[in-house]
Protein backbone atom coordinates (compact mmCIF):
# COMPACT_ATOMS: atom_id res chain seq x y z
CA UNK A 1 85.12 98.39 141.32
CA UNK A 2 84.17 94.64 141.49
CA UNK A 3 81.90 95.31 144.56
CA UNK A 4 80.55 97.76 142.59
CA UNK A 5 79.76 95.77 139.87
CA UNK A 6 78.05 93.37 141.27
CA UNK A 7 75.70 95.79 143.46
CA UNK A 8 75.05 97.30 140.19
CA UNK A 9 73.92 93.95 138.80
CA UNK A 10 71.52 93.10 141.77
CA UNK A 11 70.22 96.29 140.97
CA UNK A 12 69.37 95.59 138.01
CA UNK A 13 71.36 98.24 136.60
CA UNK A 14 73.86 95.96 134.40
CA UNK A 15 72.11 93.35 132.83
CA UNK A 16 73.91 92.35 129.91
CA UNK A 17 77.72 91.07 128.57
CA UNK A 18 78.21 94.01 127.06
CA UNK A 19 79.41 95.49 129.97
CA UNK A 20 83.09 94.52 130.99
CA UNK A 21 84.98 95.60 134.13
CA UNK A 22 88.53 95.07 135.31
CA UNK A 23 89.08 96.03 138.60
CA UNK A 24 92.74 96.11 139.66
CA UNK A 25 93.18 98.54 136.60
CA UNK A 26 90.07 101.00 137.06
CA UNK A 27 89.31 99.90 133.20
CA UNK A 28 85.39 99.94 131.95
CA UNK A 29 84.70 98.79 128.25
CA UNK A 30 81.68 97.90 126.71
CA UNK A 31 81.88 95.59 123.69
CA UNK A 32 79.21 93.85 121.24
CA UNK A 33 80.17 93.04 117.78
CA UNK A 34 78.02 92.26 114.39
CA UNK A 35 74.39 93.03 116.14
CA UNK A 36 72.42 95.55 116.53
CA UNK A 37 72.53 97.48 119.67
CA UNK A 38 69.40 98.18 121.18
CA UNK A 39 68.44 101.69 122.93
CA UNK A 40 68.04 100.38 126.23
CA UNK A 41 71.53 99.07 125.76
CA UNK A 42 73.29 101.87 125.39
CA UNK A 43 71.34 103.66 127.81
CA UNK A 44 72.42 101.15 130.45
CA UNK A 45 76.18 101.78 129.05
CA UNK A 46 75.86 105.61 129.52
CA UNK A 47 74.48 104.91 133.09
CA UNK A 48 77.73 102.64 134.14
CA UNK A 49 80.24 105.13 132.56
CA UNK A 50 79.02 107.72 134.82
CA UNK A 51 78.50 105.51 137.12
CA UNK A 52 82.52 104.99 137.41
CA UNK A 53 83.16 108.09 135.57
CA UNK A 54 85.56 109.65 138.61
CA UNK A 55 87.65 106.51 138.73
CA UNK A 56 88.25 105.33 135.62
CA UNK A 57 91.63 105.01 134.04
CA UNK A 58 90.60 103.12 130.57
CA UNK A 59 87.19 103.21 128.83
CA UNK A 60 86.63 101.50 125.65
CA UNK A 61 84.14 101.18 123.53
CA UNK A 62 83.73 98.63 120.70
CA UNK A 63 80.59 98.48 118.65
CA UNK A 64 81.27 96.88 115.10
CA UNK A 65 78.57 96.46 112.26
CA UNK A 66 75.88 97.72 115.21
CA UNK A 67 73.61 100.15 112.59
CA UNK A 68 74.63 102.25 115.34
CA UNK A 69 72.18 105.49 115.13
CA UNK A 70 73.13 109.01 115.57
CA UNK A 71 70.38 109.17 118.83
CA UNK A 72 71.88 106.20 119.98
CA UNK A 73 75.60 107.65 120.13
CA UNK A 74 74.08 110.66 121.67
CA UNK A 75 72.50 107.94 124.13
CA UNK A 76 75.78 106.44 125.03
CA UNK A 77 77.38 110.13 125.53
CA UNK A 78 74.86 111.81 127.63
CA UNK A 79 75.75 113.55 130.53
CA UNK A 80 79.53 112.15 131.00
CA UNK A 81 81.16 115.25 130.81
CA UNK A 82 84.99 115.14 131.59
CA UNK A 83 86.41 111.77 133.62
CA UNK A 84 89.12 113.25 135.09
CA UNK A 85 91.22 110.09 135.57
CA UNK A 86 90.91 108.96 132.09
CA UNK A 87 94.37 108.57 130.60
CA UNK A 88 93.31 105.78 127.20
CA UNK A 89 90.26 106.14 125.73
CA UNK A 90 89.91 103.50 122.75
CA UNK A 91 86.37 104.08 120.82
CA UNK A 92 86.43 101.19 117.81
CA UNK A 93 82.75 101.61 115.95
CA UNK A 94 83.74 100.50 112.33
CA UNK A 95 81.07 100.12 109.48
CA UNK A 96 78.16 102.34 111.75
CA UNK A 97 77.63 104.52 108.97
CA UNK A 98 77.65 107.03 111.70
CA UNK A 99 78.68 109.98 109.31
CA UNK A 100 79.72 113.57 110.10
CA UNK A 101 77.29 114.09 112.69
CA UNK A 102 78.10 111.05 114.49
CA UNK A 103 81.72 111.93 114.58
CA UNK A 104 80.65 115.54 116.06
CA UNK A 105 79.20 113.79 118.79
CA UNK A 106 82.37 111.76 119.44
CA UNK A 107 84.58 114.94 119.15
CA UNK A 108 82.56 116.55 121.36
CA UNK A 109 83.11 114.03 123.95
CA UNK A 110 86.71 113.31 123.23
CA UNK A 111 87.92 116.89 123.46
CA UNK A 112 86.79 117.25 127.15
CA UNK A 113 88.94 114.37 128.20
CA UNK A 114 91.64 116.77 128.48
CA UNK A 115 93.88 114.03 130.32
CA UNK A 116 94.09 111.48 127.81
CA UNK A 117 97.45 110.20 127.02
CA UNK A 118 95.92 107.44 124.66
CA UNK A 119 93.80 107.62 121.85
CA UNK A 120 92.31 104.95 119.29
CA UNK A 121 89.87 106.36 116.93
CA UNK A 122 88.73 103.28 114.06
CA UNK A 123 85.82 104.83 111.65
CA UNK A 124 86.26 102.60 109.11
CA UNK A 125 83.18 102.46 106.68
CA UNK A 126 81.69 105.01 108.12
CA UNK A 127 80.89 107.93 105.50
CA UNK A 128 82.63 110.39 107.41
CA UNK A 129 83.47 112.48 104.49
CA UNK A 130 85.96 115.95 104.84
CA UNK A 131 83.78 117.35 107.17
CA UNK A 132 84.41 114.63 109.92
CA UNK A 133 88.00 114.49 109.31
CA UNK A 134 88.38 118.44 109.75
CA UNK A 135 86.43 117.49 113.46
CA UNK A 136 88.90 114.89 114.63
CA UNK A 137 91.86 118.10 113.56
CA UNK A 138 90.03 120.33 115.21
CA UNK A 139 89.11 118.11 118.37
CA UNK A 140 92.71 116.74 118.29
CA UNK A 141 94.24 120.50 119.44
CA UNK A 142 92.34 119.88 122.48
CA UNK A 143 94.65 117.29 123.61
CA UNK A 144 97.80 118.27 124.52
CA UNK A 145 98.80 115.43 126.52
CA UNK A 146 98.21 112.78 124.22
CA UNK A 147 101.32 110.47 123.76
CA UNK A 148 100.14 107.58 121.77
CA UNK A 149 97.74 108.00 119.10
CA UNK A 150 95.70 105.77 116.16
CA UNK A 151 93.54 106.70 113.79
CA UNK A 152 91.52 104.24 111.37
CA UNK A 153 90.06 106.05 108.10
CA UNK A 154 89.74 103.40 105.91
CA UNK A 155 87.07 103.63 103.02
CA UNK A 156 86.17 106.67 103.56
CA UNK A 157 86.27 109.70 101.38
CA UNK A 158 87.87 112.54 103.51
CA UNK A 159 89.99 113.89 100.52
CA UNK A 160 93.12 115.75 100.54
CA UNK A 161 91.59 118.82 102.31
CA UNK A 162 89.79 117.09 104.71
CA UNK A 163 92.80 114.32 105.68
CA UNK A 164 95.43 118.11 105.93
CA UNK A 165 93.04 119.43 108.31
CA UNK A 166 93.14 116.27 110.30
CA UNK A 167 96.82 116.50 110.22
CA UNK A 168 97.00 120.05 111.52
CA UNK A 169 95.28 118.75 114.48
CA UNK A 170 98.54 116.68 115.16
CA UNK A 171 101.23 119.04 114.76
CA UNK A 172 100.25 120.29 118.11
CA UNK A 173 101.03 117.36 120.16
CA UNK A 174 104.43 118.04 121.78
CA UNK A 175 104.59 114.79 123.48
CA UNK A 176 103.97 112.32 120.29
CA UNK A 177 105.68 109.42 120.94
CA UNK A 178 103.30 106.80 118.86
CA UNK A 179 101.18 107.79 115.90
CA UNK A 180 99.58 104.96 113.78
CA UNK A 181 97.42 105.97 110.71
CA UNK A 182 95.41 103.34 108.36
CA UNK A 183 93.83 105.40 105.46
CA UNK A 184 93.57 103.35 103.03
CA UNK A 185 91.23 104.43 99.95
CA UNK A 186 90.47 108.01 101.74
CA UNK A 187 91.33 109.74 98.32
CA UNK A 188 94.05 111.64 100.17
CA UNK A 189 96.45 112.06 97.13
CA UNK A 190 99.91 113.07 97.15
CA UNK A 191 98.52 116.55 98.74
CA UNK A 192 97.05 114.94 101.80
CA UNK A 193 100.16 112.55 101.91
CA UNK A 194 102.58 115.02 101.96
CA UNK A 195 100.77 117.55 104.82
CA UNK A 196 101.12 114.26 107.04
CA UNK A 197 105.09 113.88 105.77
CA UNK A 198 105.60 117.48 107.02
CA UNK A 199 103.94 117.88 110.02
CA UNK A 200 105.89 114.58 111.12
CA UNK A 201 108.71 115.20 110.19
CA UNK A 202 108.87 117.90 112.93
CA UNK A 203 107.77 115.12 116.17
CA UNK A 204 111.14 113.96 116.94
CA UNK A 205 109.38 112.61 119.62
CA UNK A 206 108.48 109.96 117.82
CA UNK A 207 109.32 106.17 118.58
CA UNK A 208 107.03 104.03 116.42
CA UNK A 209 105.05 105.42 113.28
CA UNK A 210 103.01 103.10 111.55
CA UNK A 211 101.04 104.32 107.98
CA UNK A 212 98.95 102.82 105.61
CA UNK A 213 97.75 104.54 102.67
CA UNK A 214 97.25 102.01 100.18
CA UNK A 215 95.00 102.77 97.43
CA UNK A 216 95.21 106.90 97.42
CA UNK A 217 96.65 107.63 94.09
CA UNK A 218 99.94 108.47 94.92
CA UNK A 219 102.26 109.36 92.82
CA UNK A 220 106.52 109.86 92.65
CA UNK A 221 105.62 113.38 94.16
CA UNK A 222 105.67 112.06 97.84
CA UNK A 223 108.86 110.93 97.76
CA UNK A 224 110.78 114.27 98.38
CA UNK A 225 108.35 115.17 101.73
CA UNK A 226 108.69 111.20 102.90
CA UNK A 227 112.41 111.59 102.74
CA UNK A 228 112.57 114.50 104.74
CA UNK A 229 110.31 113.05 107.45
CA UNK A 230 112.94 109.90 107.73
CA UNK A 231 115.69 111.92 107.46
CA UNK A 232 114.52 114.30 110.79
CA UNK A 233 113.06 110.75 112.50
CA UNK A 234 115.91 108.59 111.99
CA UNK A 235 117.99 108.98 115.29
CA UNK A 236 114.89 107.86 117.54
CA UNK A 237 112.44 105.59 115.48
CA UNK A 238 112.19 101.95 116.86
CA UNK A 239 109.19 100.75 115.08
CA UNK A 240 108.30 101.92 111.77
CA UNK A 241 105.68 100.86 108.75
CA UNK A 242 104.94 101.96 105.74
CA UNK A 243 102.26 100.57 103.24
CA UNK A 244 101.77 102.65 99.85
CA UNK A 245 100.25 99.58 97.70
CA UNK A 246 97.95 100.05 94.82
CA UNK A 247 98.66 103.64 93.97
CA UNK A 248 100.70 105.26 90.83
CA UNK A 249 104.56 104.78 92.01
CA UNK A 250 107.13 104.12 89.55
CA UNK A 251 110.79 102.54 89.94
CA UNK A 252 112.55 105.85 90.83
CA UNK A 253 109.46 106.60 93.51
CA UNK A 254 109.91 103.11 94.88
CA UNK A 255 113.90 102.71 94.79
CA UNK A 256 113.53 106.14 96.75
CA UNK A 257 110.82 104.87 99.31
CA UNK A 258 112.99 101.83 100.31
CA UNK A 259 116.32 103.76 100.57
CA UNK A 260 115.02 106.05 103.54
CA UNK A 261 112.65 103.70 105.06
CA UNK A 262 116.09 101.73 106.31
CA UNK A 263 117.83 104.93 107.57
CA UNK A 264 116.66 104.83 111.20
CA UNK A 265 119.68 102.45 112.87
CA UNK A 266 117.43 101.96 115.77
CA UNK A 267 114.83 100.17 114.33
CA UNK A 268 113.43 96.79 116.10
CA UNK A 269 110.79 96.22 113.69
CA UNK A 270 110.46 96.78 109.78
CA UNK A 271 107.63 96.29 107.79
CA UNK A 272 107.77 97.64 103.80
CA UNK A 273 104.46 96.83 101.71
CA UNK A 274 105.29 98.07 98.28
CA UNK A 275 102.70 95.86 96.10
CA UNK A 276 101.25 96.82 93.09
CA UNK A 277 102.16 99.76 91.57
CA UNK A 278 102.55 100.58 87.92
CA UNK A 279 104.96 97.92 86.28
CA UNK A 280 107.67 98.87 89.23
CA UNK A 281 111.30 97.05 89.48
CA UNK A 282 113.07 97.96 92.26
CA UNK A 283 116.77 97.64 89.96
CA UNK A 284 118.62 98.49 93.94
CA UNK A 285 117.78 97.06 96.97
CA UNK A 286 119.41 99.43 99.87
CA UNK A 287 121.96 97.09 101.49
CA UNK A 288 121.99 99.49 104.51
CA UNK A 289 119.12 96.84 105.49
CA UNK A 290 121.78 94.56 106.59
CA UNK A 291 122.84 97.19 108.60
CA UNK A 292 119.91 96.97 111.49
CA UNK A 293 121.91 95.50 114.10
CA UNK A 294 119.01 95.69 116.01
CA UNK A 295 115.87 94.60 113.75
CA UNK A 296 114.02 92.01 115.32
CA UNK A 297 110.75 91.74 113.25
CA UNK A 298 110.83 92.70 109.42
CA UNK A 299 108.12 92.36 106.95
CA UNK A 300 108.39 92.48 103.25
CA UNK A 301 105.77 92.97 100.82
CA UNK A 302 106.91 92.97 97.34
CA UNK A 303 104.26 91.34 95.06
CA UNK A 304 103.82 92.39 91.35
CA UNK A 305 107.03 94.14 91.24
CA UNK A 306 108.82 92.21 88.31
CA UNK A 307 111.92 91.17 90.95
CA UNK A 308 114.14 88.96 89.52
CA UNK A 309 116.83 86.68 90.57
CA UNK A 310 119.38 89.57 90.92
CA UNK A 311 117.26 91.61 93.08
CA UNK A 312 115.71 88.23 95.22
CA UNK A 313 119.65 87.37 95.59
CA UNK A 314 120.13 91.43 96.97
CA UNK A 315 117.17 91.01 99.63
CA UNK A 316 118.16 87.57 100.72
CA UNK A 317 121.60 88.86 101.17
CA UNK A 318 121.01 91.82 103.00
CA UNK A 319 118.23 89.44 105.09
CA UNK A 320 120.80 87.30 105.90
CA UNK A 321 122.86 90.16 107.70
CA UNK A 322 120.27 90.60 110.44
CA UNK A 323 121.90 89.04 113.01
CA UNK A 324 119.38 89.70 115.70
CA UNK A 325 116.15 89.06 113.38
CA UNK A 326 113.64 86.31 115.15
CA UNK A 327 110.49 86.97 113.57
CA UNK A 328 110.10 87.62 109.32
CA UNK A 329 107.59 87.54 106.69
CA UNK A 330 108.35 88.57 102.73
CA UNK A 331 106.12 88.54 100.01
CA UNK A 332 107.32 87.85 96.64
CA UNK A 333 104.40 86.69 94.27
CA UNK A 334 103.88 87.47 90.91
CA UNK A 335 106.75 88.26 90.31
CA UNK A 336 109.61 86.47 87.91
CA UNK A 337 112.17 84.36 89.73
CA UNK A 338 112.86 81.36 89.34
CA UNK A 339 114.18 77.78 91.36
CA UNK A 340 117.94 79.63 91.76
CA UNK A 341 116.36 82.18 93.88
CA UNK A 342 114.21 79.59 96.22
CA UNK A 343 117.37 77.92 97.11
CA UNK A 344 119.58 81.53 97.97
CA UNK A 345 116.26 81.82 100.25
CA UNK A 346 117.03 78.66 101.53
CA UNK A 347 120.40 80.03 102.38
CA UNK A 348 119.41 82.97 104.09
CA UNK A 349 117.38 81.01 106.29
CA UNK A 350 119.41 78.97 107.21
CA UNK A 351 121.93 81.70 108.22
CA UNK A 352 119.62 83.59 110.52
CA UNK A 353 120.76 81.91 113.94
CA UNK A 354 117.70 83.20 116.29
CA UNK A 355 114.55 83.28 113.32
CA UNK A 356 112.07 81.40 115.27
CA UNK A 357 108.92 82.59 113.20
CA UNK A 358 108.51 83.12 108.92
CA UNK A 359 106.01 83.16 106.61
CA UNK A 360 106.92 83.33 102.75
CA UNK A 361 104.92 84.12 100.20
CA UNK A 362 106.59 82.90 96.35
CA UNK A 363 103.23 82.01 94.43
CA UNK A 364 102.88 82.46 90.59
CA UNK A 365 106.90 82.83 89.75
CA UNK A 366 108.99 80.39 87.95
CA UNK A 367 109.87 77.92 90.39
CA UNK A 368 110.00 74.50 90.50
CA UNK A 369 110.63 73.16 93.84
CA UNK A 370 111.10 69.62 93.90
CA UNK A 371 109.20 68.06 97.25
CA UNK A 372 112.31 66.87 98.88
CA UNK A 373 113.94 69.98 98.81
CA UNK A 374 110.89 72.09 100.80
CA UNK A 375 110.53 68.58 103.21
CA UNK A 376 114.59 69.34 103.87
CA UNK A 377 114.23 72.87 104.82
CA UNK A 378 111.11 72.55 106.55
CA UNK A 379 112.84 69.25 108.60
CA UNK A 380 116.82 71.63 109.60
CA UNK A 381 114.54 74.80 110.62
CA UNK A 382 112.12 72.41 112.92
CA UNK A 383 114.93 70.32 113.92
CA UNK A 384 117.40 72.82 114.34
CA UNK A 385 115.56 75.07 116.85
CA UNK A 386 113.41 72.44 118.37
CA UNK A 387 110.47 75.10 118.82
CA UNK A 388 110.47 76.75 115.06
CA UNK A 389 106.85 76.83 113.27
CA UNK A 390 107.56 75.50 109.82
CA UNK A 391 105.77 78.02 107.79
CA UNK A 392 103.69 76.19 105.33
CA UNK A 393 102.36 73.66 108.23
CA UNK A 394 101.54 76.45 110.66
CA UNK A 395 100.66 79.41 108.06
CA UNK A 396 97.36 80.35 109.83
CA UNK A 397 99.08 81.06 113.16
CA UNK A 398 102.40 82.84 111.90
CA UNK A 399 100.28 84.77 109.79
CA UNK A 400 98.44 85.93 113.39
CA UNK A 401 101.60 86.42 115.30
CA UNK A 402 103.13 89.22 112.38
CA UNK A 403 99.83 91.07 111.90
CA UNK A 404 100.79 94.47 113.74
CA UNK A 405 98.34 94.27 117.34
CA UNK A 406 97.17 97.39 117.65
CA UNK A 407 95.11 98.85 120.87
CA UNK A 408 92.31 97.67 119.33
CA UNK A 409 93.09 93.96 119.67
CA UNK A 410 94.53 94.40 123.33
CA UNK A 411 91.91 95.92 124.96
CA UNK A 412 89.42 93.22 125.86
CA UNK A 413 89.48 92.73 128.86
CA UNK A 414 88.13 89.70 129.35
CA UNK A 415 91.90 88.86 127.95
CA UNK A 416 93.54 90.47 130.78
């Protein structure tokens, strides 16, 4: 495909960095980020995709913050048809504005790519409204091969009705092993929530589920459908996440939330963001977290949820069990403890034998930590393990190895 490349280039046929090609993979993407694209540009990336059509393995497609037109998609799209070797197709064109009709021209393509095994779909900001989230269910029945897909809905209003129709479009994959879902501020409600709760709760296929749906107004009435979906999941979940900030949850709906989300005993990787609900206290903190004999990465967000020393001495303790953790962030701001706690976190740091990377988060609580006492923790953790990232000095950079790396932010491949 190099060859081909560059005889396309003499050509005159690719003339610009938006086009990238990896050869020894049969992968084509075409990338340009925060500028408009122009038509002749995306005419030149429809050309190349057909171009390679019948041997590629991996297209992507990342246009962000393009004012991406609806002729312009249709541009792009012309004339590919099916690619019959295409097994991951990852289209990324967040903030477009591209609305319903743009999304029926990306349905229409996706559903003839009847071989895809992967799927990323990010619409963020992009006015898709009910109407484009009943396409993706409806284009989604197409695919019965897919094994790994991830969806990106953010800020946009596809309601309840619109988000169960999407859902429907899932319950037909047979071979879900991988389903990631970022919908926060959709207006989904606890009707939307709870059509995705069912209709997973039936993939026991599944190995890693990942959902955000922060900012939907859910309420205490999701609890019963999320517990049944963790109860069927539990014997074959490695990876899961769950982040239900800013919506109406109260201490019952949380205490239940964080009971189930630790009942999968496989799990390598945790991550619990449970911030800012209404005037929520956890009063229990499931010690069955200790029991994850095989959690590796966990991530804790529990901001604004009046915790006090009790609980912070709970979580630190069942922390402190994880004999295999390496990697661990917790948030605990705003919240109300005080100097005792700091020091059982010091504690529980200082017990986990292979942490190499943590972040902490105490801000606005009632401690007073004297600067000798953080220089003494931050001097045993670096000293101790040599190769440990103290996490005030290196903040920036732990904070980029825990953010979850989705397809998204793997498949440039100018990275390899």
């Amino acid at each position: 495909m190099e060859q081909l490349a560059q005889e396309l280039k003499r050509k005159n046929i690719i003339t610009t960095e938006i086009v990238q090609i990896k050869e020894d993979q049969n992968k084509l993407a075409f990338k340009k980020l925060e500028e408009n694209i122009s038509d002749d540009e995306c005419k030149q990336i429809n050309e190349v995709a057909k171009y390679y059509k019948d041997d590629l393995h991996f297209l992507g497609l990342q246009l962000w913050q393009n004012s991406i037109k609806l002729s312009q998609i249709s541009m792009i799209l012309k004339d590919i048809g099916m690619m019959h070797q295409l097994n991951n197709l990852q289209i990324d064109i967040r903030q477009n504005k591209i609305g319903k009709n743009g999304v029926e021209s990306l349905t229409n393509f996706i559903k003839l790519q009847k071989n895809l095994k992967t799927l990323g779909l990010s619409l963020t900001k992009n006015l898709i409204g009910e109407q484009g989230a009943q396409m993706i269910g409806y284009c989604l029945q197409d695919l019965p091969q897919l094994e790994s897909l991830e969806i990106f809905l953010t800020d946009n209003v596809v309601g309840q009705d619109g988000f169960s129709i999407l859902m429907s479009g899932v319950e037909n994959l047979e071979k879900l092993s991988r389903f990631i879902m970022r919908a926060q501020n959709c207006r989904i409600k606890d009707v939307g929530a709870n059509s995705m709760f069912y209709i997973l709760s039936k993939k026991n296929t599944l190995k890693e589920l990942i959902i955000n749906l922060d900012a939907n107004s859910l309420t205490n009435a999701i609890v019963e459908d999320f517990q049944q979906m963790m109860n069927n999941l539990q014997s074959n979940l490695n990876v899961f996440e769950l982040s239900v900030c800013q919506n109406g949850l109260t201490t019952e709906g949380i205490k239940s939330i964080m009971e189930y989300a630790v009942k999968p005993q496989n799990l390598e990787r945790l991550r619990l963001f449970l911030c800012f609900n209404i005037n929520t206290s956890p009063q229990f903190f499931p010690k069955e977290l200790g029991l994850l004999s095989k959690l590796k990465i966990l991530s804790l967000g529990f901001e604004d949820m009046l915790i006090g020393d009790i609980q912070a001495k709970e979580i630190f303790g069942a922390i402190s069990q994880l004999e295999n953790l390496h990697t661990m962030i917790i948030h605990l701001g705003q919240n109300v403890i005080s100097s005792k706690s700091y020091l059982e976190f010091q504690k529980m740091i200082l017990q986990l034998q292979y942490l190499t990377l943590f972040y902490y988060e105490f801000r606005d609580n009632n401690i007073m930590i004297r600067k000798h006492e953080l220089n003494k923790i931050k001097k045993y953790v670096y000293d101790k393990y040599a190769n440990v990232l103290s996490a005030i000095a290196y903040e920036k950079f732990i904070k980029q190895q825990l953010i979850y790396k989705s397809d998204f932010s793997h498949w440039d491949l100018s990275m390899g």
